[in-house]
ModelCIF file with pLDDT and N, C-alpha, C, O atoms, coordinates in Angstrom:
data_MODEL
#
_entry.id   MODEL 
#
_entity.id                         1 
_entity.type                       polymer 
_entity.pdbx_number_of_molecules   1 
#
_entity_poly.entity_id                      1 
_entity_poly.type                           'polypeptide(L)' 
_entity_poly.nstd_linkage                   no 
_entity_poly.nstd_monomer                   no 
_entity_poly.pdbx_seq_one_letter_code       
;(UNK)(UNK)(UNK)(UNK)(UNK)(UNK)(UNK)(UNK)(UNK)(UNK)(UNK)(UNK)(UNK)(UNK)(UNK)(UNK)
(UNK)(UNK)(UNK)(UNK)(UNK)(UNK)(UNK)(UNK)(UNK)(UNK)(UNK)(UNK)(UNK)(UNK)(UNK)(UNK)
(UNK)(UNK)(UNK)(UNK)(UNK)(UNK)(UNK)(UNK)(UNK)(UNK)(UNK)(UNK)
;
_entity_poly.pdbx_seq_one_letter_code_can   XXXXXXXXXXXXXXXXXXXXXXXXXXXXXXXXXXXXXXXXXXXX 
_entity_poly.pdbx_strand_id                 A 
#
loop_
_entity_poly_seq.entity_id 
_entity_poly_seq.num 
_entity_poly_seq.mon_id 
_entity_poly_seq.hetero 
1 1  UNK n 
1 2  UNK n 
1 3  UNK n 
1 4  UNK n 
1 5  UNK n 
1 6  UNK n 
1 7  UNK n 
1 8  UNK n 
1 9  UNK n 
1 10 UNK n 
1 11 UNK n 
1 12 UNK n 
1 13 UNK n 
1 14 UNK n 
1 15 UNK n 
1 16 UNK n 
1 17 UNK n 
1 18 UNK n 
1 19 UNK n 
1 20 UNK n 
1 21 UNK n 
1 22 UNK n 
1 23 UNK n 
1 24 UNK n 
1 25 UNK n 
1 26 UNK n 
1 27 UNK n 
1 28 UNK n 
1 29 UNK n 
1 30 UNK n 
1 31 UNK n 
1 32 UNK n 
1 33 UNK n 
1 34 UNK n 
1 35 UNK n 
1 36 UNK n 
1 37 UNK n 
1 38 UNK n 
1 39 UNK n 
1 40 UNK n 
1 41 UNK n 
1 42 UNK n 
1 43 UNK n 
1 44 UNK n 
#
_struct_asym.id          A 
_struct_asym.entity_id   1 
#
loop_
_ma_qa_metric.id 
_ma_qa_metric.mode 
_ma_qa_metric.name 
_ma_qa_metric.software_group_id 
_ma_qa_metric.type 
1 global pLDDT . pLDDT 
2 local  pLDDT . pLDDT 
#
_ma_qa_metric_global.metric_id      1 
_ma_qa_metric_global.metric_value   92.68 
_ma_qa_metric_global.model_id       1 
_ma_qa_metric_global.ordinal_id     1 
#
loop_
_ma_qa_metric_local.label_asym_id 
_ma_qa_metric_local.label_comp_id 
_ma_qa_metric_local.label_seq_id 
_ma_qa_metric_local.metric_id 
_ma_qa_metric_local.metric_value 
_ma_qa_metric_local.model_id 
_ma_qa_metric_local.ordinal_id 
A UNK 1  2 96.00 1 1  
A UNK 2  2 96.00 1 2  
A UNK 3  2 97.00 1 3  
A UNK 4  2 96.00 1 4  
A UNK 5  2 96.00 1 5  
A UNK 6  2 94.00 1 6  
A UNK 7  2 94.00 1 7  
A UNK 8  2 94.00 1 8  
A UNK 9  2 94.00 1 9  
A UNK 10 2 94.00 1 10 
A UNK 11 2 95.00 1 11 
A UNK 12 2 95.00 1 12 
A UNK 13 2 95.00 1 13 
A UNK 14 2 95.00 1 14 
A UNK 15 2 95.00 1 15 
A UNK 16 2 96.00 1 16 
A UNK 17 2 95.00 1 17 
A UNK 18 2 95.00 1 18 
A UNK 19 2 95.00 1 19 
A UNK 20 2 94.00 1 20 
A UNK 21 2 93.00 1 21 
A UNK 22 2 92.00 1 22 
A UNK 23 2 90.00 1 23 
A UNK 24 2 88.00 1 24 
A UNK 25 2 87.00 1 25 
A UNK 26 2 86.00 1 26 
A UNK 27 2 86.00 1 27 
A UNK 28 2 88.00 1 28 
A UNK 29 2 91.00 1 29 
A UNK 30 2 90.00 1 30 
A UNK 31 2 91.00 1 31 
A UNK 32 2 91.00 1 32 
A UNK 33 2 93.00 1 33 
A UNK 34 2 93.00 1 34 
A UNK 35 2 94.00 1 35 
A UNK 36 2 96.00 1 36 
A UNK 37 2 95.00 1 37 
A UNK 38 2 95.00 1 38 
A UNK 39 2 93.00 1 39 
A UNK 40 2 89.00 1 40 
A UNK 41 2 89.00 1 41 
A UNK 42 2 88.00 1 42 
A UNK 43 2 89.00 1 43 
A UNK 44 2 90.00 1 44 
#
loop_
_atom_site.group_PDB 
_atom_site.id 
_atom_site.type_symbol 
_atom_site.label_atom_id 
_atom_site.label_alt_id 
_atom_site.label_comp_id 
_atom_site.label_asym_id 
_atom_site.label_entity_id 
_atom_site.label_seq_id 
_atom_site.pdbx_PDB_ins_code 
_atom_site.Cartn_x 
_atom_site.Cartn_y 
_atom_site.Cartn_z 
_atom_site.occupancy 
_atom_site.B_iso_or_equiv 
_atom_site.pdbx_formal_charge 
_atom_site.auth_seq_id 
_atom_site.auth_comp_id 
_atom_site.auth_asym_id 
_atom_site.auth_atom_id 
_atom_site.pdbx_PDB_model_num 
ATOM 1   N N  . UNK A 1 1  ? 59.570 35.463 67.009 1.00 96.00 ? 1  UNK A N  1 
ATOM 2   C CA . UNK A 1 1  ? 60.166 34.534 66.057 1.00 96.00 ? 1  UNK A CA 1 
ATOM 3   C C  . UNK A 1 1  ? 61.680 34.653 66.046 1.00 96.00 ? 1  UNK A C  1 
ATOM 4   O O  . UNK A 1 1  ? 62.225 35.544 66.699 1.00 96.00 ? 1  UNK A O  1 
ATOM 5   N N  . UNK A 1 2  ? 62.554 33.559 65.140 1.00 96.00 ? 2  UNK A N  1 
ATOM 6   C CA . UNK A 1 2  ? 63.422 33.762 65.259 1.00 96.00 ? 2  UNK A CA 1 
ATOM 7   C C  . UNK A 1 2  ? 63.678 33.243 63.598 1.00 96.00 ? 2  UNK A C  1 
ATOM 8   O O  . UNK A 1 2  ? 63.124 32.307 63.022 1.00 96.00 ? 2  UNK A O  1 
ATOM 9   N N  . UNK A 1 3  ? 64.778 34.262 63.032 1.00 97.00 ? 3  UNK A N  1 
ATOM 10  C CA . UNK A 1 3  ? 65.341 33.782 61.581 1.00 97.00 ? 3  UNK A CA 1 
ATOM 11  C C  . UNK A 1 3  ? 66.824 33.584 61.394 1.00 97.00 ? 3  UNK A C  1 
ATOM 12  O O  . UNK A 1 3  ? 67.815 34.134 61.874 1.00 97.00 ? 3  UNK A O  1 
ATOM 13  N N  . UNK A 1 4  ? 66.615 32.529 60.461 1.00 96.00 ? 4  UNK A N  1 
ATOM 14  C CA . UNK A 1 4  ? 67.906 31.990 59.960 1.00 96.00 ? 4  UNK A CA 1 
ATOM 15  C C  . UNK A 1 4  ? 68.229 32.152 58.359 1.00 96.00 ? 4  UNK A C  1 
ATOM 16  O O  . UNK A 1 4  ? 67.431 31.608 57.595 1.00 96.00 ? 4  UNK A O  1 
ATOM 17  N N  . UNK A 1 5  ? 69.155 32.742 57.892 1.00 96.00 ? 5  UNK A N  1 
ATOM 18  C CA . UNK A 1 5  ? 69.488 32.604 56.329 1.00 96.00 ? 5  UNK A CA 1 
ATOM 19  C C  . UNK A 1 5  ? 70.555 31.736 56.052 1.00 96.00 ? 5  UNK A C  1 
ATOM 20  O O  . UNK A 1 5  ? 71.565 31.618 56.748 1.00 96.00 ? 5  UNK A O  1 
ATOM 21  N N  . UNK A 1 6  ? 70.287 31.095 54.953 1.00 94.00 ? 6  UNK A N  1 
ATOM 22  C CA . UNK A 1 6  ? 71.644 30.321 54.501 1.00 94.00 ? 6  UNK A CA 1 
ATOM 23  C C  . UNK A 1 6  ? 71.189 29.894 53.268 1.00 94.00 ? 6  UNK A C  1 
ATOM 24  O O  . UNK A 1 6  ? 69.999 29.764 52.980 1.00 94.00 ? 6  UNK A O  1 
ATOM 25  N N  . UNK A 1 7  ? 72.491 29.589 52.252 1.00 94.00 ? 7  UNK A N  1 
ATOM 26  C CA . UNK A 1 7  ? 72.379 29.243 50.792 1.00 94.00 ? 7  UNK A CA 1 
ATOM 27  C C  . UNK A 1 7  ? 71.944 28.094 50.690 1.00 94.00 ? 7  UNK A C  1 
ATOM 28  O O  . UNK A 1 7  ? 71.505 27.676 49.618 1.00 94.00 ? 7  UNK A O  1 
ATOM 29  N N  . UNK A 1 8  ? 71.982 27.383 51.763 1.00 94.00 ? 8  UNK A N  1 
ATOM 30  C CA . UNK A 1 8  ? 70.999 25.978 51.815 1.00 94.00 ? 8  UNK A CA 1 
ATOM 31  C C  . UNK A 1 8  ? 70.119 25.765 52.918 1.00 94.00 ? 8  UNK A C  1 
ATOM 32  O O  . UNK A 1 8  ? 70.213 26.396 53.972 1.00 94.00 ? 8  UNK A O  1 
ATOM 33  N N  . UNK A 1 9  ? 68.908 24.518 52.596 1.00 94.00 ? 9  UNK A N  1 
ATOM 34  C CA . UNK A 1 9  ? 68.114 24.686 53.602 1.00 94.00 ? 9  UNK A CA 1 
ATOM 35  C C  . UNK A 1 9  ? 68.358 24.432 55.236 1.00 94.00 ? 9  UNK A C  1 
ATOM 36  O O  . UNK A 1 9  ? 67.865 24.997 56.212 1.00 94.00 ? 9  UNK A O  1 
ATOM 37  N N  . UNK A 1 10 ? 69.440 23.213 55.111 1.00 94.00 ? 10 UNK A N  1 
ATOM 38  C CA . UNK A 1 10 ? 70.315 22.912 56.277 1.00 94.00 ? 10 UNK A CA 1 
ATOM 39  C C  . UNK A 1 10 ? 70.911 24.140 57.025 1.00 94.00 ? 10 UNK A C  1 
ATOM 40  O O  . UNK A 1 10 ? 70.779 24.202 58.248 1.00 94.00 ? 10 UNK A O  1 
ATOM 41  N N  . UNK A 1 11 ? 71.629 25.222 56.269 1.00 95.00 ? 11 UNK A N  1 
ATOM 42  C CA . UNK A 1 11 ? 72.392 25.855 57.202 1.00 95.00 ? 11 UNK A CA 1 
ATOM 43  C C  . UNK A 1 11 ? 71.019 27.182 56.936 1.00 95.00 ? 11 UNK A C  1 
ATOM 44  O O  . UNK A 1 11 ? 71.618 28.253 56.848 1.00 95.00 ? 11 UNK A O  1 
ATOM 45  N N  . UNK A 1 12 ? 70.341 27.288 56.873 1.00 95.00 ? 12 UNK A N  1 
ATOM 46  C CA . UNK A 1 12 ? 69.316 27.736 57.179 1.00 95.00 ? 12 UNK A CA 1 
ATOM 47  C C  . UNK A 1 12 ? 68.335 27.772 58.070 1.00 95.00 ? 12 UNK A C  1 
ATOM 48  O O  . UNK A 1 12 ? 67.565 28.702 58.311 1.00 95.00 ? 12 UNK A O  1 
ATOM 49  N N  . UNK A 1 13 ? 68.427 26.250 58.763 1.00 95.00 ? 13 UNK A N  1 
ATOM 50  C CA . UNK A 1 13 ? 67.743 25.524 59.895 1.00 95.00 ? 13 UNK A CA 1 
ATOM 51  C C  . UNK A 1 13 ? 69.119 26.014 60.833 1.00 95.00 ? 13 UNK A C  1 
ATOM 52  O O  . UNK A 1 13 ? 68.982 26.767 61.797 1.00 95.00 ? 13 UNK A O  1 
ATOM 53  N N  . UNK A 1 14 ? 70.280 25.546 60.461 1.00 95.00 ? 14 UNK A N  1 
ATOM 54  C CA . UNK A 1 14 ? 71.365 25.875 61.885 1.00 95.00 ? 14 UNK A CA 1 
ATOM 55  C C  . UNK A 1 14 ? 71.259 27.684 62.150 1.00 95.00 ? 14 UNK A C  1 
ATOM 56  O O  . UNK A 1 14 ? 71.079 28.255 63.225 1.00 95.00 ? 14 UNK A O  1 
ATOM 57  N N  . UNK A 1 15 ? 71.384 28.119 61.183 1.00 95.00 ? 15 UNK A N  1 
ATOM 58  C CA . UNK A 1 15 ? 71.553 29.911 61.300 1.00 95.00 ? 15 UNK A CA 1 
ATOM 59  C C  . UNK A 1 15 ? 70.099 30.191 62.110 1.00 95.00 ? 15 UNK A C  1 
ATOM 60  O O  . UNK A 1 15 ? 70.140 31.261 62.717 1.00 95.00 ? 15 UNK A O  1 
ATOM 61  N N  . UNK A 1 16 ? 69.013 29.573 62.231 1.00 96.00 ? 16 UNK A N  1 
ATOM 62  C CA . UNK A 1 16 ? 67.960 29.747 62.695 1.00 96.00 ? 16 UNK A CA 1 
ATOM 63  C C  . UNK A 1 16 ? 67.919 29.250 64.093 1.00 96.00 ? 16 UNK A C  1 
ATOM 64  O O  . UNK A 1 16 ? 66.952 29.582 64.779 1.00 96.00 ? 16 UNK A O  1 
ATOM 65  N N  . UNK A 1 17 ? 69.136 28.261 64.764 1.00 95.00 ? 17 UNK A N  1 
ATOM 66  C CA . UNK A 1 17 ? 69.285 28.000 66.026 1.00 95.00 ? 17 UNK A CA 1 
ATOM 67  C C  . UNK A 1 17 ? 70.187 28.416 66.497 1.00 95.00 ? 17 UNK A C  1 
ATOM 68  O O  . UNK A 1 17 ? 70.615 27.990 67.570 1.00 95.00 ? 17 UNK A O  1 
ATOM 69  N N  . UNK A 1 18 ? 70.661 29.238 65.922 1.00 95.00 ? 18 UNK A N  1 
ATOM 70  C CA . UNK A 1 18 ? 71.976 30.238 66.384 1.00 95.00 ? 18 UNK A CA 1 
ATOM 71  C C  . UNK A 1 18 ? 71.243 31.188 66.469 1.00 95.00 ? 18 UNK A C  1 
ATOM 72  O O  . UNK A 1 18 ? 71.799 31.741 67.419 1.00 95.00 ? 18 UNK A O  1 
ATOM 73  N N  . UNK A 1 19 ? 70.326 31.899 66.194 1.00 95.00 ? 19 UNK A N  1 
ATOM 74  C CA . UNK A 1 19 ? 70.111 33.208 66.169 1.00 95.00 ? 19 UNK A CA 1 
ATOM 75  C C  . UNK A 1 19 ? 69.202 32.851 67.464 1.00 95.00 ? 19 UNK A C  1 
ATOM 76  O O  . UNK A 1 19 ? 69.186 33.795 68.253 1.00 95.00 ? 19 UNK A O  1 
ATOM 77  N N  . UNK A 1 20 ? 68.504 31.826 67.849 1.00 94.00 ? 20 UNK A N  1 
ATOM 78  C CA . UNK A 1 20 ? 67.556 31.526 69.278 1.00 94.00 ? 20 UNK A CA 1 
ATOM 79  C C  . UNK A 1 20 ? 68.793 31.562 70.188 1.00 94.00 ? 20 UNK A C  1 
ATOM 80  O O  . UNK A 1 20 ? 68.972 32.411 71.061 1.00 94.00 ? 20 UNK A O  1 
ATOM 81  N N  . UNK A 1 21 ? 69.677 30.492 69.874 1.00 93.00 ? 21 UNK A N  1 
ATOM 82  C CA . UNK A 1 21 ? 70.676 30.433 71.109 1.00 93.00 ? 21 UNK A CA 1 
ATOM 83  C C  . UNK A 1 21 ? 71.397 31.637 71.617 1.00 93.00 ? 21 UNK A C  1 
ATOM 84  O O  . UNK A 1 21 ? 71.844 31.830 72.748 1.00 93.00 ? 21 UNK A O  1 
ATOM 85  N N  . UNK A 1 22 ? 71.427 32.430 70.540 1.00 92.00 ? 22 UNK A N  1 
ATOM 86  C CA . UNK A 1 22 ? 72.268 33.998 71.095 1.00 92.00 ? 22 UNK A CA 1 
ATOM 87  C C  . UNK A 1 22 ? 71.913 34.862 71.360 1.00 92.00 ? 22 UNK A C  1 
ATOM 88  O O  . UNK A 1 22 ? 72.524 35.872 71.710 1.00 92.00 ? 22 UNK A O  1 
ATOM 89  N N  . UNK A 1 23 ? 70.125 34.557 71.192 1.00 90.00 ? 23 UNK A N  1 
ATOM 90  C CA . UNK A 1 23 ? 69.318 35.575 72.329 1.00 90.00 ? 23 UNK A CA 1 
ATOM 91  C C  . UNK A 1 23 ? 68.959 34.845 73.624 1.00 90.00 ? 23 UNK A C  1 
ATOM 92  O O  . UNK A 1 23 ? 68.606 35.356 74.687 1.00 90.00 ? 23 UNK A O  1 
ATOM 93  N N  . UNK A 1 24 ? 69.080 33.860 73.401 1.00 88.00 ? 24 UNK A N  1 
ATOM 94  C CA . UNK A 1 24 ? 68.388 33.498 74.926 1.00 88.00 ? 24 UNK A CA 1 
ATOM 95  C C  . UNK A 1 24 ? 69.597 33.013 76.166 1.00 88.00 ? 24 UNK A C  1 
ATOM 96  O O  . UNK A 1 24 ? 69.474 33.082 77.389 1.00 88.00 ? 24 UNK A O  1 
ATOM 97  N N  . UNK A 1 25 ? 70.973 32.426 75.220 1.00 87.00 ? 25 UNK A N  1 
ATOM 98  C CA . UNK A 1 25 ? 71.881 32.440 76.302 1.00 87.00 ? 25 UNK A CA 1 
ATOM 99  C C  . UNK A 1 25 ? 73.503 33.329 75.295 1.00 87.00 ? 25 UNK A C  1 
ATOM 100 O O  . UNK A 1 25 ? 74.347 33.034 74.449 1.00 87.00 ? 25 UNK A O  1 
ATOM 101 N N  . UNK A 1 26 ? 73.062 34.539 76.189 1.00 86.00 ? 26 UNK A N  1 
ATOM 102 C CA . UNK A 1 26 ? 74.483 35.197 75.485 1.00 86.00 ? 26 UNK A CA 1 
ATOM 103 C C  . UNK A 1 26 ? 75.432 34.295 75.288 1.00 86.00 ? 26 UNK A C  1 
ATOM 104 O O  . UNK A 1 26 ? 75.237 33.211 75.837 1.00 86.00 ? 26 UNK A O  1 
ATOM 105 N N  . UNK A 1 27 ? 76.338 34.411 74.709 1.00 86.00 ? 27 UNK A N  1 
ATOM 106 C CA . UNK A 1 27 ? 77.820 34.334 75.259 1.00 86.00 ? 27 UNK A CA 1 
ATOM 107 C C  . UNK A 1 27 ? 78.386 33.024 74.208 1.00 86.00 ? 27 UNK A C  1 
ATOM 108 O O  . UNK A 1 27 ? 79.452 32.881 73.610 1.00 86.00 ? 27 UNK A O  1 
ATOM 109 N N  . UNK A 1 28 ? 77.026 32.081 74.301 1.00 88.00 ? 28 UNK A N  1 
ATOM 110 C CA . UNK A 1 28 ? 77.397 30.980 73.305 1.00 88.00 ? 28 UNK A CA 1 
ATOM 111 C C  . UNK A 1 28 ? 78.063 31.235 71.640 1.00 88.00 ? 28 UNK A C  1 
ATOM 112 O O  . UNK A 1 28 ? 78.742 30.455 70.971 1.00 88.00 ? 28 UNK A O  1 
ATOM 113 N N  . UNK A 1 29 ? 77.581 32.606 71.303 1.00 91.00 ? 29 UNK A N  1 
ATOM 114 C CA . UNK A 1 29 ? 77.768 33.072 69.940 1.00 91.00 ? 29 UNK A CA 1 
ATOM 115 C C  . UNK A 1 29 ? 77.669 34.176 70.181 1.00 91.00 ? 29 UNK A C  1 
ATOM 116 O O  . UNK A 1 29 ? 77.440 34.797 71.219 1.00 91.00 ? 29 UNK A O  1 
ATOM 117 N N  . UNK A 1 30 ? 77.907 34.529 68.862 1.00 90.00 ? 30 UNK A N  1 
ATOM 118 C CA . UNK A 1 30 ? 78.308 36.467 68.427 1.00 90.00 ? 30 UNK A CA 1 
ATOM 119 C C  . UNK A 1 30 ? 76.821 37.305 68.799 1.00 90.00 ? 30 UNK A C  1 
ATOM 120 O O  . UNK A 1 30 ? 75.838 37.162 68.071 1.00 90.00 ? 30 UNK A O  1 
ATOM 121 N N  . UNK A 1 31 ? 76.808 37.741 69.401 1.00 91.00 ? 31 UNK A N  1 
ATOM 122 C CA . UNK A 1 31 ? 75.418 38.844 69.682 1.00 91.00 ? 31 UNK A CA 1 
ATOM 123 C C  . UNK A 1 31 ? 74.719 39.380 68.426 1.00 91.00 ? 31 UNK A C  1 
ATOM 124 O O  . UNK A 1 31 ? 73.538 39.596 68.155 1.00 91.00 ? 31 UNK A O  1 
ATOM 125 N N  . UNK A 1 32 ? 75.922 39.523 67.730 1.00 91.00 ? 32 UNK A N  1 
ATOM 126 C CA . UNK A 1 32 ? 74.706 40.080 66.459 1.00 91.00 ? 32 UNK A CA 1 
ATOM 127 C C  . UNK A 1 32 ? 74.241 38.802 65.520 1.00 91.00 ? 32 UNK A C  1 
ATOM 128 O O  . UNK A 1 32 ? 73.877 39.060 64.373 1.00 91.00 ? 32 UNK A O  1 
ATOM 129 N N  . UNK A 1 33 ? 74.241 37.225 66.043 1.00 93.00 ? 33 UNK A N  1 
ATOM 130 C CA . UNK A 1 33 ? 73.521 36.657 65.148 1.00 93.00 ? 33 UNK A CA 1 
ATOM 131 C C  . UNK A 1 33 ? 72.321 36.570 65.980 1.00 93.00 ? 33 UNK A C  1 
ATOM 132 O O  . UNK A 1 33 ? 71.452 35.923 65.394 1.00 93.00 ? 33 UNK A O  1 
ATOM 133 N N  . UNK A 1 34 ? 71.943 36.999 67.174 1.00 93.00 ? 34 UNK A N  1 
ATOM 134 C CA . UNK A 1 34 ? 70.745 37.255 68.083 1.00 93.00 ? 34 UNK A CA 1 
ATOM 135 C C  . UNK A 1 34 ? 69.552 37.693 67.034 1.00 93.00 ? 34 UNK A C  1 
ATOM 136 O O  . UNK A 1 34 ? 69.399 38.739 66.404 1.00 93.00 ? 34 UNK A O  1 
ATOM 137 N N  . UNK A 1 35 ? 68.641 36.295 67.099 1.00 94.00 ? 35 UNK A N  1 
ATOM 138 C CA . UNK A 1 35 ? 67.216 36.768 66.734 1.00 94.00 ? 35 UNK A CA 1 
ATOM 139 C C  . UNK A 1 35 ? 67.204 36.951 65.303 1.00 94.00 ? 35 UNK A C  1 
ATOM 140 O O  . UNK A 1 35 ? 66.137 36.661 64.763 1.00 94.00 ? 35 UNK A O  1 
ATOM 141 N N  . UNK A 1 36 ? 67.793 37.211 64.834 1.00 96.00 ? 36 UNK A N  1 
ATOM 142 C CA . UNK A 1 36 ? 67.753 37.432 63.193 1.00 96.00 ? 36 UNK A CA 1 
ATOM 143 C C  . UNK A 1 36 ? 69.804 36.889 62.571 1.00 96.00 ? 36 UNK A C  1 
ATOM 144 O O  . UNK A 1 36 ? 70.680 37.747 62.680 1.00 96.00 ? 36 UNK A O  1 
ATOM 145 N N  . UNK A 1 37 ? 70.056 35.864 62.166 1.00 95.00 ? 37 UNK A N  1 
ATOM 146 C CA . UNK A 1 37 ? 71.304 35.108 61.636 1.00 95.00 ? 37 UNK A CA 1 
ATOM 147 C C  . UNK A 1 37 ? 71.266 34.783 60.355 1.00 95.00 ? 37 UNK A C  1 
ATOM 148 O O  . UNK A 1 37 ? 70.775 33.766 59.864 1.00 95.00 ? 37 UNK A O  1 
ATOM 149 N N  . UNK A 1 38 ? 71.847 35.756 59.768 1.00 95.00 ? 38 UNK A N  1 
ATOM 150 C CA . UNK A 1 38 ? 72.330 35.490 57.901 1.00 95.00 ? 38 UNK A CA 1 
ATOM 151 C C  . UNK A 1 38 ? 73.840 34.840 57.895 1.00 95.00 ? 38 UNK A C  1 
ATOM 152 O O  . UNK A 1 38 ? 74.853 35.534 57.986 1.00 95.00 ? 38 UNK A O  1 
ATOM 153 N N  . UNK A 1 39 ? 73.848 33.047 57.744 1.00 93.00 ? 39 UNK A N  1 
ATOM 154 C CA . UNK A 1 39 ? 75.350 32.692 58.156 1.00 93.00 ? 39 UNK A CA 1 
ATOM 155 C C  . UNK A 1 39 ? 75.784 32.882 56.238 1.00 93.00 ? 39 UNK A C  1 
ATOM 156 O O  . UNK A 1 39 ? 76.929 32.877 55.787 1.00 93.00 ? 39 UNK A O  1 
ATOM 157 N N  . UNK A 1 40 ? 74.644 33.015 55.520 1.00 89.00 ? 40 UNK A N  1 
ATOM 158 C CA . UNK A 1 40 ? 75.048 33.017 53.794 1.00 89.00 ? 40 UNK A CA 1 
ATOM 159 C C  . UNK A 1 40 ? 76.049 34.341 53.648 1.00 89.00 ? 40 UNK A C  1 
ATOM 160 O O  . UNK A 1 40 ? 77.021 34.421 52.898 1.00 89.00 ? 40 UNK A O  1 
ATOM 161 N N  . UNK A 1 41 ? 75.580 35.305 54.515 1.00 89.00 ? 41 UNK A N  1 
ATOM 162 C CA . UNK A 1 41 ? 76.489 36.640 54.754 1.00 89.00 ? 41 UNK A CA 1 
ATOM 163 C C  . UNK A 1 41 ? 77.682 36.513 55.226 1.00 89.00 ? 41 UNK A C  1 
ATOM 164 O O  . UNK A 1 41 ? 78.570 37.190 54.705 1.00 89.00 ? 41 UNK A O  1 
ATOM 165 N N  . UNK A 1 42 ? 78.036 35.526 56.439 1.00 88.00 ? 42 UNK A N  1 
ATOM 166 C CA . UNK A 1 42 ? 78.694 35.677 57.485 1.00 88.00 ? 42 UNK A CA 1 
ATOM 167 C C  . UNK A 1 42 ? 80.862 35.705 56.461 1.00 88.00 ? 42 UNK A C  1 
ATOM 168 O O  . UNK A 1 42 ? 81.260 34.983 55.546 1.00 88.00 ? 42 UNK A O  1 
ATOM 169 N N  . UNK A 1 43 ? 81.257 36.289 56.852 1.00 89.00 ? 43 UNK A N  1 
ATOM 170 C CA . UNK A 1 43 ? 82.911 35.658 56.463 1.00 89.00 ? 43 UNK A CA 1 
ATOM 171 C C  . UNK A 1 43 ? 83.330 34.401 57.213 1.00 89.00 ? 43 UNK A C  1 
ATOM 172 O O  . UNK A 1 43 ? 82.944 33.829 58.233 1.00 89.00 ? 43 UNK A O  1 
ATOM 173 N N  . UNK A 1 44 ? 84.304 34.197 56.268 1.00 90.00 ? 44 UNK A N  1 
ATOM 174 C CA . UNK A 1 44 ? 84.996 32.659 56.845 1.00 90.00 ? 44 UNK A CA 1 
ATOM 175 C C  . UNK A 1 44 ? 85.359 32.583 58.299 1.00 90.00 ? 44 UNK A C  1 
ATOM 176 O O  . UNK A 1 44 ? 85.841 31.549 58.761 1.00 90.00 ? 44 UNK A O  1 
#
């Protein structure tokens, strides 16, 4: 599986295709949103 957090359901769905995209093709995003992405956490 793959998870996404966010304070809304929208960026909840995006934090959830960021965390697929940065396990399956490095480089596109930060490694640690790989597979598990809390963007409600993330800083500006």
């Amino acid at each position: 599986t793959s998870i996404g957090f966010g304070p809304t359901k929208t960026l909840a769905k995006l934090a959830n295709h960021v965390a697929k995209m940065a396990d399956r093709k490095p480089g596109r995003y930060d490694a640690r949103h790989a597979q598990v992405c809390h963007l409600g956490a993330a800083d500006r």
